[in-house]
C-alpha atoms as a PDB file:
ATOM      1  CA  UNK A   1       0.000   0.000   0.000  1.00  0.00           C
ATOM      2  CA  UNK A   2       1.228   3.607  -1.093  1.00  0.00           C
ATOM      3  CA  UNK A   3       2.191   6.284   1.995  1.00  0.00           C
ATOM      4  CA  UNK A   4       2.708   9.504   0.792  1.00  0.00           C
ATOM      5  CA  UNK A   5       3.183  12.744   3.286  1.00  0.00           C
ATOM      6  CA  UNK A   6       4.306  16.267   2.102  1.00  0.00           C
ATOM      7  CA  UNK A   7       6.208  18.775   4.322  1.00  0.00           C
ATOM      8  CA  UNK A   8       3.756  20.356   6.455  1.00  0.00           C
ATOM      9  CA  UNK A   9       0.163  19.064   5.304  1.00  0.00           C
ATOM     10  CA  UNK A  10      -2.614  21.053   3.888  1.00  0.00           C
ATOM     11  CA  UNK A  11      -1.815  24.344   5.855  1.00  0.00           C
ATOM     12  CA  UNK A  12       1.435  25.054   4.245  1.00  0.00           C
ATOM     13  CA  UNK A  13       1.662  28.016   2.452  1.00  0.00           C
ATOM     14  CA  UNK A  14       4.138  27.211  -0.747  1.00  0.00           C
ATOM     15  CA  UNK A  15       6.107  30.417   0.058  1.00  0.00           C
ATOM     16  CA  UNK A  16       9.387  29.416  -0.066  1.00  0.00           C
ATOM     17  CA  UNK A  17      11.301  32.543  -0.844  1.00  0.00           C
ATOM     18  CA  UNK A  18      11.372  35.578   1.206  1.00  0.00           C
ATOM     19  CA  UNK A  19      11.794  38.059  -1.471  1.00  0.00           C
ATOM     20  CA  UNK A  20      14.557  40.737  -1.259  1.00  0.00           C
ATOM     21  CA  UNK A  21      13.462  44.403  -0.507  1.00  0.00           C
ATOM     22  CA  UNK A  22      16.622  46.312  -0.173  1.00  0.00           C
ATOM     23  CA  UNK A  23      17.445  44.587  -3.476  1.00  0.00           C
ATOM     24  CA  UNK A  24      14.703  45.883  -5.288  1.00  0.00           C
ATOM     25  CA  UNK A  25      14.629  48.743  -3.918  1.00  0.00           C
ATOM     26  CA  UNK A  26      18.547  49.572  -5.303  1.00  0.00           C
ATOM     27  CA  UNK A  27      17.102  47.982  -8.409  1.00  0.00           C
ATOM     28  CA  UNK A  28      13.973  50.626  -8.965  1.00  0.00           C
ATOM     29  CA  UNK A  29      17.097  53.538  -8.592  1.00  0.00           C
ATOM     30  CA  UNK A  30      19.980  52.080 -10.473  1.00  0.00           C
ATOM     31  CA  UNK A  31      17.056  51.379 -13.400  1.00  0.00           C
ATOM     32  CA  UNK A  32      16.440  55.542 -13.061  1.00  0.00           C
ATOM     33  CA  UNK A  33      19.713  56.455 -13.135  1.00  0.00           C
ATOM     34  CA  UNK A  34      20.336  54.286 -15.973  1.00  0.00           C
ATOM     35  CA  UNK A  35      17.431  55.557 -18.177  1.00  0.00           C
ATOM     36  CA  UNK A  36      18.502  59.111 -17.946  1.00  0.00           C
ATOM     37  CA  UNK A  37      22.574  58.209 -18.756  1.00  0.00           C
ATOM     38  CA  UNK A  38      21.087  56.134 -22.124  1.00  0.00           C
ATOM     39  CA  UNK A  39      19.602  58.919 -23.086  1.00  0.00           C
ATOM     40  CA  UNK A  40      23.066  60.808 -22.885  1.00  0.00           C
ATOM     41  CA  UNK A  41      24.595  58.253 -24.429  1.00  0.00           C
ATOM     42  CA  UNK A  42      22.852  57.468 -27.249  1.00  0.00           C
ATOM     43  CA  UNK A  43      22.543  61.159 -28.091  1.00  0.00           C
ATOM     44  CA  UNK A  44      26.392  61.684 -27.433  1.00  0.00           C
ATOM     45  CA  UNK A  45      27.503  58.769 -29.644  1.00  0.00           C
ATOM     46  CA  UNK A  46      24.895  59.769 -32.302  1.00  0.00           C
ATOM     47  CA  UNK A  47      26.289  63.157 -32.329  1.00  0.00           C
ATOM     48  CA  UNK A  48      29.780  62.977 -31.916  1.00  0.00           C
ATOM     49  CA  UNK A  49      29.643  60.214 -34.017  1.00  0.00           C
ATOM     50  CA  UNK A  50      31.214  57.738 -31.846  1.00  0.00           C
ATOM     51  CA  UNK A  51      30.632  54.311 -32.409  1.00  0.00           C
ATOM     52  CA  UNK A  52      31.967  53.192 -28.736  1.00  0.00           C
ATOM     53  CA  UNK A  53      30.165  55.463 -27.344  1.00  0.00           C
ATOM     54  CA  UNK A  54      26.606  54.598 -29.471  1.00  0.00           C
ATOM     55  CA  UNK A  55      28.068  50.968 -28.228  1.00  0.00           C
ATOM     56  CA  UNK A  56      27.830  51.484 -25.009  1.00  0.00           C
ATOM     57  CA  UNK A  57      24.978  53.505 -24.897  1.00  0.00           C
ATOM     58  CA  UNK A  58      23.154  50.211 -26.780  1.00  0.00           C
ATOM     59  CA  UNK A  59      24.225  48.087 -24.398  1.00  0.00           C
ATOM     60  CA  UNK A  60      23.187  50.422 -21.084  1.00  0.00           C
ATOM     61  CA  UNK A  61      20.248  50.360 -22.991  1.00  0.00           C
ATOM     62  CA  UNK A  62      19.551  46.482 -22.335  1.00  0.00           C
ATOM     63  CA  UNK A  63      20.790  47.397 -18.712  1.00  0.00           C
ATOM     64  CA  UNK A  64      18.039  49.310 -18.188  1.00  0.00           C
ATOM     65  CA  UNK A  65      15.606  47.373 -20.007  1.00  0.00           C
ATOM     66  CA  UNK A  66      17.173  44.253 -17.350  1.00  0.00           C
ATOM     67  CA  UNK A  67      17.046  46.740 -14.895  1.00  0.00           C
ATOM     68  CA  UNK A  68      13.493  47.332 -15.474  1.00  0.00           C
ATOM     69  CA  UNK A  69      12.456  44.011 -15.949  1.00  0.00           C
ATOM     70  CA  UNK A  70      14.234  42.994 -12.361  1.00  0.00           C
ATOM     71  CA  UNK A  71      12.117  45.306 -10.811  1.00  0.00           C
ATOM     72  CA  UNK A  72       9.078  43.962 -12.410  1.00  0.00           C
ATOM     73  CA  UNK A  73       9.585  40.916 -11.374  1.00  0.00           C
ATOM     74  CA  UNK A  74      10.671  41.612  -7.784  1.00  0.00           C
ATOM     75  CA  UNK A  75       6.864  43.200  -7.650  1.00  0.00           C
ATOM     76  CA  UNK A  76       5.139  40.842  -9.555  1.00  0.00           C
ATOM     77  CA  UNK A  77       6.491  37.833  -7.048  1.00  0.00           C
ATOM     78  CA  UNK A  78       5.861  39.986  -4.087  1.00  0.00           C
ATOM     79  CA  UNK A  79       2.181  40.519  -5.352  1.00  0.00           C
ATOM     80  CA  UNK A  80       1.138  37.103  -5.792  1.00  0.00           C
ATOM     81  CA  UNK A  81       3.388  35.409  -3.130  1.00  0.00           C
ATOM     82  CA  UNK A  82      -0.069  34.151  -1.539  1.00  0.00           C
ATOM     83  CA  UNK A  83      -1.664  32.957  -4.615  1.00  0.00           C
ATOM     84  CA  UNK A  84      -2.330  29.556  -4.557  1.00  0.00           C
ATOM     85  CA  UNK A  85      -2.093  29.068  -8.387  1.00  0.00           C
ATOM     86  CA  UNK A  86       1.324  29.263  -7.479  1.00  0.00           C
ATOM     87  CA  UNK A  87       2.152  25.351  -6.319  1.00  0.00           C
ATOM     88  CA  UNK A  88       5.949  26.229  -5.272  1.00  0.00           C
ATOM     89  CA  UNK A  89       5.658  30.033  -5.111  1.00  0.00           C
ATOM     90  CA  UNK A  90       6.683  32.842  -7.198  1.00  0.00           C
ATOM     91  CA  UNK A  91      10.502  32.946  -7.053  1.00  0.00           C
ATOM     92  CA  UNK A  92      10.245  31.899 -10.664  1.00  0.00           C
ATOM     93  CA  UNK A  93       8.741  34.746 -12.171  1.00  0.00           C
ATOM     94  CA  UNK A  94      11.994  36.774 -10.723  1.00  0.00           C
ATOM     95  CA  UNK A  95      14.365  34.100 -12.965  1.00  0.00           C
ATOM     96  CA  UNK A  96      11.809  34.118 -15.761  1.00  0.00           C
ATOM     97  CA  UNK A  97      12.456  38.256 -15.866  1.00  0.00           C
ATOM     98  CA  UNK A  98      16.622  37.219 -15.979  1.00  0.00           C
ATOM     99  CA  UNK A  99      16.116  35.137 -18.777  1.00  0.00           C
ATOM    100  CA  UNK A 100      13.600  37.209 -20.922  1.00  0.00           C
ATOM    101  CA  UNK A 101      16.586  40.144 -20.341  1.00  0.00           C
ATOM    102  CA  UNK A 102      19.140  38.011 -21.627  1.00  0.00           C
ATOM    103  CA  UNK A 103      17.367  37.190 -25.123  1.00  0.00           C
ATOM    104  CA  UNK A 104      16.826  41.168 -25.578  1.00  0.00           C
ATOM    105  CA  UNK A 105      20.688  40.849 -25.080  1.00  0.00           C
ATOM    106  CA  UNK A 106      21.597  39.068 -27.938  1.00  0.00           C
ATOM    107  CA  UNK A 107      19.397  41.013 -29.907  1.00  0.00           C
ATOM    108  CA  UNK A 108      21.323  44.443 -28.601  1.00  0.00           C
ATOM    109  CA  UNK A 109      24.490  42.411 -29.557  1.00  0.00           C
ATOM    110  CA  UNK A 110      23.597  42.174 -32.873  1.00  0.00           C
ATOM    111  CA  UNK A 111      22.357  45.761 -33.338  1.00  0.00           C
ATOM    112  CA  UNK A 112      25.514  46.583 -32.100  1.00  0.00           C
ATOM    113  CA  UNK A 113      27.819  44.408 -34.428  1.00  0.00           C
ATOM    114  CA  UNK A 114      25.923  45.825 -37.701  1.00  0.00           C
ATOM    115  CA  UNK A 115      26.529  49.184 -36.751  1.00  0.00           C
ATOM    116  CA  UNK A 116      30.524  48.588 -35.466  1.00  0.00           C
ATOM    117  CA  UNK A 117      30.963  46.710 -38.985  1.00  0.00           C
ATOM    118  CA  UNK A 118      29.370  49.306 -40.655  1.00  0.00           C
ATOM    119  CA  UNK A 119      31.482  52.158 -39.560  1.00  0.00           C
ATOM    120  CA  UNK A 120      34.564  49.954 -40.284  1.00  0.00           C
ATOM    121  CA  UNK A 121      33.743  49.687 -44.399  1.00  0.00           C
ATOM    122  CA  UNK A 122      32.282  53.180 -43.717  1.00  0.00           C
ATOM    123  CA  UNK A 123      34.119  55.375 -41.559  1.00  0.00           C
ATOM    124  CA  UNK A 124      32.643  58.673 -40.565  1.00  0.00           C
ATOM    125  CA  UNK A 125      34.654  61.597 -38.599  1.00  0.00           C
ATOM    126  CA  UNK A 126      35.063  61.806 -34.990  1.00  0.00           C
ATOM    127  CA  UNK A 127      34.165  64.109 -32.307  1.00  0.00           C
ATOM    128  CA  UNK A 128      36.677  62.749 -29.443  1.00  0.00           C
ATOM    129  CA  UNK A 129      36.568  65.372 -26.969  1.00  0.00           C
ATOM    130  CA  UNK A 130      33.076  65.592 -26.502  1.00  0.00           C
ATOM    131  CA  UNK A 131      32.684  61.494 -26.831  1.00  0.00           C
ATOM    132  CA  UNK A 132      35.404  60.394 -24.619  1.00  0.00           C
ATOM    133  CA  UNK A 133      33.508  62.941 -21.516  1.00  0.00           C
ATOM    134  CA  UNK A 134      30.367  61.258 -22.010  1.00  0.00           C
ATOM    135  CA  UNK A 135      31.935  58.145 -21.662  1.00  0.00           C
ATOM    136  CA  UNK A 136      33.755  58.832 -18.632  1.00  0.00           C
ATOM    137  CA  UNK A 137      30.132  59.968 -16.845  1.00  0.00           C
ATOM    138  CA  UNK A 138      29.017  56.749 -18.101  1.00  0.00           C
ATOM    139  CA  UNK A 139      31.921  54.724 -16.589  1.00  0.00           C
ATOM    140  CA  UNK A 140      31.285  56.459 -13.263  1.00  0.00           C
ATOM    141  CA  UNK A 141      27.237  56.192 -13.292  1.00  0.00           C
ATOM    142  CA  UNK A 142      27.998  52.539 -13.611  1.00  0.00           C
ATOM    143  CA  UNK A 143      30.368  52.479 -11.195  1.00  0.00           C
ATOM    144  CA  UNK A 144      27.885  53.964  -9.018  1.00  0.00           C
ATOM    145  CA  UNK A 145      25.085  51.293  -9.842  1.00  0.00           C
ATOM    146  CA  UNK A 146      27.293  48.531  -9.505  1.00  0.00           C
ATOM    147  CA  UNK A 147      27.742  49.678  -5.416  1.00  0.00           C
ATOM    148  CA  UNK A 148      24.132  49.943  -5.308  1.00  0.00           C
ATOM    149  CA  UNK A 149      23.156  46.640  -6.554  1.00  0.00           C
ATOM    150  CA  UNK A 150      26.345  45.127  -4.524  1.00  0.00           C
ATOM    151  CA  UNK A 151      24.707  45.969  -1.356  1.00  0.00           C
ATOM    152  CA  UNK A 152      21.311  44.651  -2.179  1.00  0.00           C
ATOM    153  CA  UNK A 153      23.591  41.254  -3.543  1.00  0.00           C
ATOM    154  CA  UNK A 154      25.376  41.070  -0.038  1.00  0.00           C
ATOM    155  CA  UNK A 155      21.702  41.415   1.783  1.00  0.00           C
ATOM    156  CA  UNK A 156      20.643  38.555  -0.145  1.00  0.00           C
ATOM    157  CA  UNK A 157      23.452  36.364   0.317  1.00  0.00           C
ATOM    158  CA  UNK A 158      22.068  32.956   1.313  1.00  0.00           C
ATOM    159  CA  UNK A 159      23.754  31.550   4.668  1.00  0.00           C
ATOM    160  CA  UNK A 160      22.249  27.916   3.918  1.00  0.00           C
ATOM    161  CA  UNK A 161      24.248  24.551   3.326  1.00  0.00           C
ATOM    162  CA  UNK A 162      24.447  25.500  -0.422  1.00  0.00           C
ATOM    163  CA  UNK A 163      26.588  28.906  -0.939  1.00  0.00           C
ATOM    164  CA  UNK A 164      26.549  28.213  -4.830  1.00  0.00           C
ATOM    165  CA  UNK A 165      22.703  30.193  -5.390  1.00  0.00           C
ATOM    166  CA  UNK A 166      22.212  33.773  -4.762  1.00  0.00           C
ATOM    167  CA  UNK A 167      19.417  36.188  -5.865  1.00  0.00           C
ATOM    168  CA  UNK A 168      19.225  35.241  -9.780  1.00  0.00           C
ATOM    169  CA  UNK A 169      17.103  38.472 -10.613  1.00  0.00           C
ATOM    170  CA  UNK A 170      19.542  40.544  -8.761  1.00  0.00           C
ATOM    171  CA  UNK A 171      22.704  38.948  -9.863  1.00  0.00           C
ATOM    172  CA  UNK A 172      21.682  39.382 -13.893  1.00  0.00           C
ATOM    173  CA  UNK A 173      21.334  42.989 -12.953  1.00  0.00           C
ATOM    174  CA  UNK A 174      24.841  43.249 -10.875  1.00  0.00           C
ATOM    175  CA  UNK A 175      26.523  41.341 -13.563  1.00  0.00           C
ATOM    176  CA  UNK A 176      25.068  43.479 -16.065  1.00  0.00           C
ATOM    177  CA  UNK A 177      26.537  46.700 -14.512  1.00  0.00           C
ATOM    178  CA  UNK A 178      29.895  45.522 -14.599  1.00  0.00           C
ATOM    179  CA  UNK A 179      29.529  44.469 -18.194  1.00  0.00           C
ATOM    180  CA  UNK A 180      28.618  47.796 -18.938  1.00  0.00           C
ATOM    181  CA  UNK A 181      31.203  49.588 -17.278  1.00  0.00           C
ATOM    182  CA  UNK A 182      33.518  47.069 -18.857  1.00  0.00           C
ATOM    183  CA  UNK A 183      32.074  48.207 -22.231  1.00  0.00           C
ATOM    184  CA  UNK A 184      32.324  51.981 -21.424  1.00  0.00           C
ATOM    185  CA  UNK A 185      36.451  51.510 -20.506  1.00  0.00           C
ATOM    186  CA  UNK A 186      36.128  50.042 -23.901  1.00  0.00           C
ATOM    187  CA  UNK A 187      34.774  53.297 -25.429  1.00  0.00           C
ATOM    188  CA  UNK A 188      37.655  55.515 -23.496  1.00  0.00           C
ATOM    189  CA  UNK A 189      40.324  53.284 -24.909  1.00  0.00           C
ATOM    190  CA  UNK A 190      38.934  53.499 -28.341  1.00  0.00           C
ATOM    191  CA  UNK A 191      38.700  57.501 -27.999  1.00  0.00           C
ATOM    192  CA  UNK A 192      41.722  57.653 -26.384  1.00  0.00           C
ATOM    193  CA  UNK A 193      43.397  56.328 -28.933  1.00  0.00           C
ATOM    194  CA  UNK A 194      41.933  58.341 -31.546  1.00  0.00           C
ATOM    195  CA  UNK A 195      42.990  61.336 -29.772  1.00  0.00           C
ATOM    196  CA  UNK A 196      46.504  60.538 -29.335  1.00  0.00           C
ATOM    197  CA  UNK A 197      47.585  57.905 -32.062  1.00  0.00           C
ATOM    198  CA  UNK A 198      44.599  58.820 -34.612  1.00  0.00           C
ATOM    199  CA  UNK A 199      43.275  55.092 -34.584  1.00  0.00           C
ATOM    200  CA  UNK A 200      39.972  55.847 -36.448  1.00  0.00           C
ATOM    201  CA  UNK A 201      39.274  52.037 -36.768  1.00  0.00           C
ATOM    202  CA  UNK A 202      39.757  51.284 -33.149  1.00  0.00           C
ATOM    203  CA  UNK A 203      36.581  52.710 -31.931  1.00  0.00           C
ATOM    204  CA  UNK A 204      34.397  50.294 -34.594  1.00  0.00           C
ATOM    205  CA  UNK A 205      36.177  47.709 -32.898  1.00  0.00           C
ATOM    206  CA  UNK A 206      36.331  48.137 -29.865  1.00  0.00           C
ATOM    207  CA  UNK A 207      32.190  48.241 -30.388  1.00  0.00           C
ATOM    208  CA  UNK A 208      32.469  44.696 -31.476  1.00  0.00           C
ATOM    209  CA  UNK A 209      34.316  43.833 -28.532  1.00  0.00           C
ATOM    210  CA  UNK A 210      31.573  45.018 -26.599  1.00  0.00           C
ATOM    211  CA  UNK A 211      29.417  43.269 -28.688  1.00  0.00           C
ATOM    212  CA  UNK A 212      31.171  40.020 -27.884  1.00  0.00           C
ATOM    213  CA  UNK A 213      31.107  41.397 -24.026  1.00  0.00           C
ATOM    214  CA  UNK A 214      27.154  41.407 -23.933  1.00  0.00           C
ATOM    215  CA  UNK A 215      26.986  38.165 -25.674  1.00  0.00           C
ATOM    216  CA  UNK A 216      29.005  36.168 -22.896  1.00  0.00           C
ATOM    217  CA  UNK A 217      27.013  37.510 -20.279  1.00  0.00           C
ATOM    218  CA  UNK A 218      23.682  36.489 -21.835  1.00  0.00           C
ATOM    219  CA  UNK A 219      25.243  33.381 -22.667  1.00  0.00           C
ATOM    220  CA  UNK A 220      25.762  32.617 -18.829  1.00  0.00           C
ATOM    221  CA  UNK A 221      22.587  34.139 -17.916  1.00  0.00           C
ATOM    222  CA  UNK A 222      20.264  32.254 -20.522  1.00  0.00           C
ATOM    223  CA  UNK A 223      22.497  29.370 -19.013  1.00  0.00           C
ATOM    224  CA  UNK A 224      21.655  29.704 -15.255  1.00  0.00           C
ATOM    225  CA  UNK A 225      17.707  30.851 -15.535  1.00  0.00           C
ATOM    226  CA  UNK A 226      16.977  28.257 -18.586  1.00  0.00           C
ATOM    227  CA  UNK A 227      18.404  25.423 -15.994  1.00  0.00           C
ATOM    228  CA  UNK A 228      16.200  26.509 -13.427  1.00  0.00           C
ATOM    229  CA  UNK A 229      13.177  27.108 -15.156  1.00  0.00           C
ATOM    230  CA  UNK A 230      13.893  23.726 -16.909  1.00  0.00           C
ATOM    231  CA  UNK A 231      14.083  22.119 -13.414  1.00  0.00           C
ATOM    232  CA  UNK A 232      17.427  20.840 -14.652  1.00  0.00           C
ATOM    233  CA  UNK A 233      18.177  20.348 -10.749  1.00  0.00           C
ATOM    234  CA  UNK A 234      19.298  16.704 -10.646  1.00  0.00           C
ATOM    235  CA  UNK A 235      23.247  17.810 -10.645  1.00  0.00           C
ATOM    236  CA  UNK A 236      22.908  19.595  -7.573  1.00  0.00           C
ATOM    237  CA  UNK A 237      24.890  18.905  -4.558  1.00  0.00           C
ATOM    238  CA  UNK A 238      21.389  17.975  -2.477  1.00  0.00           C
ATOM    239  CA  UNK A 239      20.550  15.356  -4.699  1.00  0.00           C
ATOM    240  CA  UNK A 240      23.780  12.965  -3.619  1.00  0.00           C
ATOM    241  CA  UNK A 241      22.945  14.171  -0.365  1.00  0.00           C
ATOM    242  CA  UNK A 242      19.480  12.849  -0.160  1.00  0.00           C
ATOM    243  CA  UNK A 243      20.591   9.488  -1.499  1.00  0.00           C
ATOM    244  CA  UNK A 244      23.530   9.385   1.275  1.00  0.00           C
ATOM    245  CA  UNK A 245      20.473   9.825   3.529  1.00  0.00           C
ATOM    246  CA  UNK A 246      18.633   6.997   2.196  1.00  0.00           C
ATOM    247  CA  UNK A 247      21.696   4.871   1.816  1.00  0.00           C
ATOM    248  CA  UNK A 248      22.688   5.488   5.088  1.00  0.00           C
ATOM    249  CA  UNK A 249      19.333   4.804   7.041  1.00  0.00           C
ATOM    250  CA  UNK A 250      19.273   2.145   9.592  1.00  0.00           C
ATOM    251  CA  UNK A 251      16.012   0.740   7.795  1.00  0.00           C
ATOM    252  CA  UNK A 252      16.240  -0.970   4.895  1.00  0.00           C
ATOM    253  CA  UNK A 253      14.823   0.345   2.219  1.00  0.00           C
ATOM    254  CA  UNK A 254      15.218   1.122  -2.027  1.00  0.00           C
ATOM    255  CA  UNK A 255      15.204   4.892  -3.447  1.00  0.00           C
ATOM    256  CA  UNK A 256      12.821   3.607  -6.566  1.00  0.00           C
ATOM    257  CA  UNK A 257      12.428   7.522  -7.955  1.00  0.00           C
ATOM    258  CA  UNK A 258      13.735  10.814  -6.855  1.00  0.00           C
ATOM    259  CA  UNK A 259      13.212  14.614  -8.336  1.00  0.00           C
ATOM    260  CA  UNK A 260      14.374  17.569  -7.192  1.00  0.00           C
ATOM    261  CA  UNK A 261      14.011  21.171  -8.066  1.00  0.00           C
ATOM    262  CA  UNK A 262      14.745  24.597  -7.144  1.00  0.00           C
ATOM    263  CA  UNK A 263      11.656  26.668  -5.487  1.00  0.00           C
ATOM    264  CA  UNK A 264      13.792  29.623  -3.590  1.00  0.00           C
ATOM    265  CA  UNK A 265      17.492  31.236  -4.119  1.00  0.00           C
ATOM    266  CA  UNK A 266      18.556  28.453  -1.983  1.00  0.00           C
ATOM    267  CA  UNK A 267      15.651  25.837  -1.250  1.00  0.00           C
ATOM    268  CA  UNK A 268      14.790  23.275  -3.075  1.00  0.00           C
ATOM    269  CA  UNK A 269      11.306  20.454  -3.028  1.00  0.00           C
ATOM    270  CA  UNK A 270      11.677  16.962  -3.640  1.00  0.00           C
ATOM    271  CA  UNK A 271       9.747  13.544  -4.272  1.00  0.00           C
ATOM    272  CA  UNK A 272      11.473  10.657  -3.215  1.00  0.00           C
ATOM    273  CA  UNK A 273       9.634   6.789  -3.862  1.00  0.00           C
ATOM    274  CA  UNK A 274      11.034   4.924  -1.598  1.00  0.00           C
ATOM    275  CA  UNK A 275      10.426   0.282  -1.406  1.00  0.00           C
ATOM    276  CA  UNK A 276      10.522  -1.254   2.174  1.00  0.00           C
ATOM    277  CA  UNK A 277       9.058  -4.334   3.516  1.00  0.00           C
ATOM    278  CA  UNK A 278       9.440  -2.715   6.952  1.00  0.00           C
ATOM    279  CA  UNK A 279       6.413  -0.623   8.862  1.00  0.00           C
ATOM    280  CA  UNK A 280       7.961   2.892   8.745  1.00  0.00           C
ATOM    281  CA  UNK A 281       6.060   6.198   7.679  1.00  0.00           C
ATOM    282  CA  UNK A 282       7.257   8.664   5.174  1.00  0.00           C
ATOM    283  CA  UNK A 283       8.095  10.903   8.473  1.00  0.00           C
ATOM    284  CA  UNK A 284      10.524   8.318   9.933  1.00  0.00           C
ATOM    285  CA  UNK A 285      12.518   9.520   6.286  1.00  0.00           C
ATOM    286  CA  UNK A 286      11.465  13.051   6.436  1.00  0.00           C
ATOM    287  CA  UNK A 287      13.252  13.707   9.969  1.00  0.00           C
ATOM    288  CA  UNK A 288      16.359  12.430   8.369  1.00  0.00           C
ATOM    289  CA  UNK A 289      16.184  14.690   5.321  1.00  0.00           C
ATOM    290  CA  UNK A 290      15.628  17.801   7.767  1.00  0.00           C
ATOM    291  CA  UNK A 291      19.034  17.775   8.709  1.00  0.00           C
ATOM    292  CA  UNK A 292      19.780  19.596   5.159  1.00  0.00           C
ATOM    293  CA  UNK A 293      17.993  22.755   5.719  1.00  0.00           C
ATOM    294  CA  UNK A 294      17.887  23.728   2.000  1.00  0.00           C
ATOM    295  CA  UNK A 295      15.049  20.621   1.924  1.00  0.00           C
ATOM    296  CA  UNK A 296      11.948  23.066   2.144  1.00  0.00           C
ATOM    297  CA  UNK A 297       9.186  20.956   0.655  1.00  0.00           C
ATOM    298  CA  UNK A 298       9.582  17.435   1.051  1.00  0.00           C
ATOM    299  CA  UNK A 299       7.054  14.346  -0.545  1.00  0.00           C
ATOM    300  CA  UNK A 300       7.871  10.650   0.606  1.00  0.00           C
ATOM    301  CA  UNK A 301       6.260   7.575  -0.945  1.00  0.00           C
ATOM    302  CA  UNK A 302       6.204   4.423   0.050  1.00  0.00           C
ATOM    303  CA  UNK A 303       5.573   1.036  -1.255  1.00  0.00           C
ATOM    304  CA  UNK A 304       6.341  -2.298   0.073  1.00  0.00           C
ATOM    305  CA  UNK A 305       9.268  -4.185  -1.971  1.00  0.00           C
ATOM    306  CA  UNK A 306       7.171  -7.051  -3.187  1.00  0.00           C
ATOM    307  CA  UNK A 307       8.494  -9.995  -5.520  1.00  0.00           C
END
């Protein structure tokens, strides 16, 4: 006969994330000051006619758009956090927001290769002075942004058994930030060396090198949110450490079927199908579990071994 027993019975509430407020918070302020330095930007490059700079306005352009769509989601799971359409809560809508960023990414990339190859067949005059001061504000509004988001990123720092998951939704934003103030050092460089060397052709590409910069990062980020959403959990350190569990329990007993996947920054649910010819109830297993905290949600069946 099949036992089955979830965490905490009918009462629990499937909120398994506690959200991050001074995170979103820095979020909502960084995504201001961001807006109004694209704008600069984009005008600077357009007028100076500075591909680096246009570059890096692009690309603080998908900042902000990430920026924006961070924040979004930091409301949208605080909002429904009670729903209970929601089986394992809303963290997901906060990685779903990472990885919707990241596509508009790729397509920022691209937008900013056709324009970096066509100033290189193309090349147009330069207005370094006025292009190379824009960029430096830029550099330093990042700079700024990137301390802002660092202190929502330290907040949210999970103290748990597994120190390998942070704050998804605030870390695409944080890593964002530095890409872009890696991009705008790019834009200096290039204008700096128009100014002194008269390197026309080092400003288109140092555009594709930012190019390439905002293509690794969506890379990783498409990478970490699409495993999550996928529930591509099964390589995670708490899956060997349920089966030590199991293995090691002084009944004996068969792990038939086990899944596992992330509901929080750090927490995880799990069904484990467990075979036993011995009179034990799925809470006999669950207090052994317990002992790894990151174990929020936790579903035990069990069948007898038969022949």
């Amino acid at each position: 006969m099949t036992q089955s027993l979830s965490t905490d019975g009918l009462k629990h509430l499937h909120r398994f994330d506690e959200g991050n407020p001074l995170a979103e918070k820095n979020t909502l302020r960084v995504a201001v000051l961001t807006a109004a330095m694209m704008v600069i930007e984009i005008a600077g490059g357009w007028y100076y006619n500075s591909m680096a700079l246009l570059a890096d306005g692009w690309h603080m352009s998908s900042h902000m758009v990430a920026l924006g769509l961070a924040v979004l989601a930091y409301a949208a799971a605080r909002k429904y956090a009670f729903d209970p359409r929601f089986s394992f809560g809303t963290w997901k809508i906060e990685v779903l927001g990472g990885y919707t960023s990241a596509i508009f990414l790729v397509m920022v990339a691209g937008l900013m290769v056709f324009q970096s190859v066509e100033r290189l067949i193309s090349p147009t005059p330069i207005h370094y002075e006025q292009a190379i001061a824009i960029a430096v504000v830029g550099l330093l509004v990042n700079l700024v942004s990137a301390w802002l988001l660092k202190g929502g990123h330290q907040h949210g720092h999970s103290h748990g058994h597994d120190h390998g998951h942070h704050d998804l939704n605030l870390r695409s934003a944080y890593l964002h930030v530095l890409a872009d103030a890696a991009t705008s050092v790019l834009a200096i460089i290039a204008l700096s060396g128009g100014i002194l060397w008269g390197i026309d052709w080092l400003d288109p590409v140092m555009g594709l090198v930012g190019a390439v910069l905002v293509l690794l990062w969506a890379y990783g980020l498409l990478r970490d949110t699409g495993r999550v959403l996928l529930d591509a959990e099964m390589s995670a350190p708490v899956v060997a450490e349920i089966r030590e569990v199991i293995a090691a329990s002084p009944v004996k007993v068969r792990l038939d079927d086990l899944h596992v996947w992330r509901v929080g920054k750090d927490k995880y649910a799990c069904i484990l199908s467990l075979a036993t010819d011995n009179d034990v109830s799925p809470e006999y297993f669950k207090k052994q579990l317990r002992v790894h905290e990151e174990l929020v949600h936790i579903s035990i069946e069990i069948n007898a071994t038969g022949g």
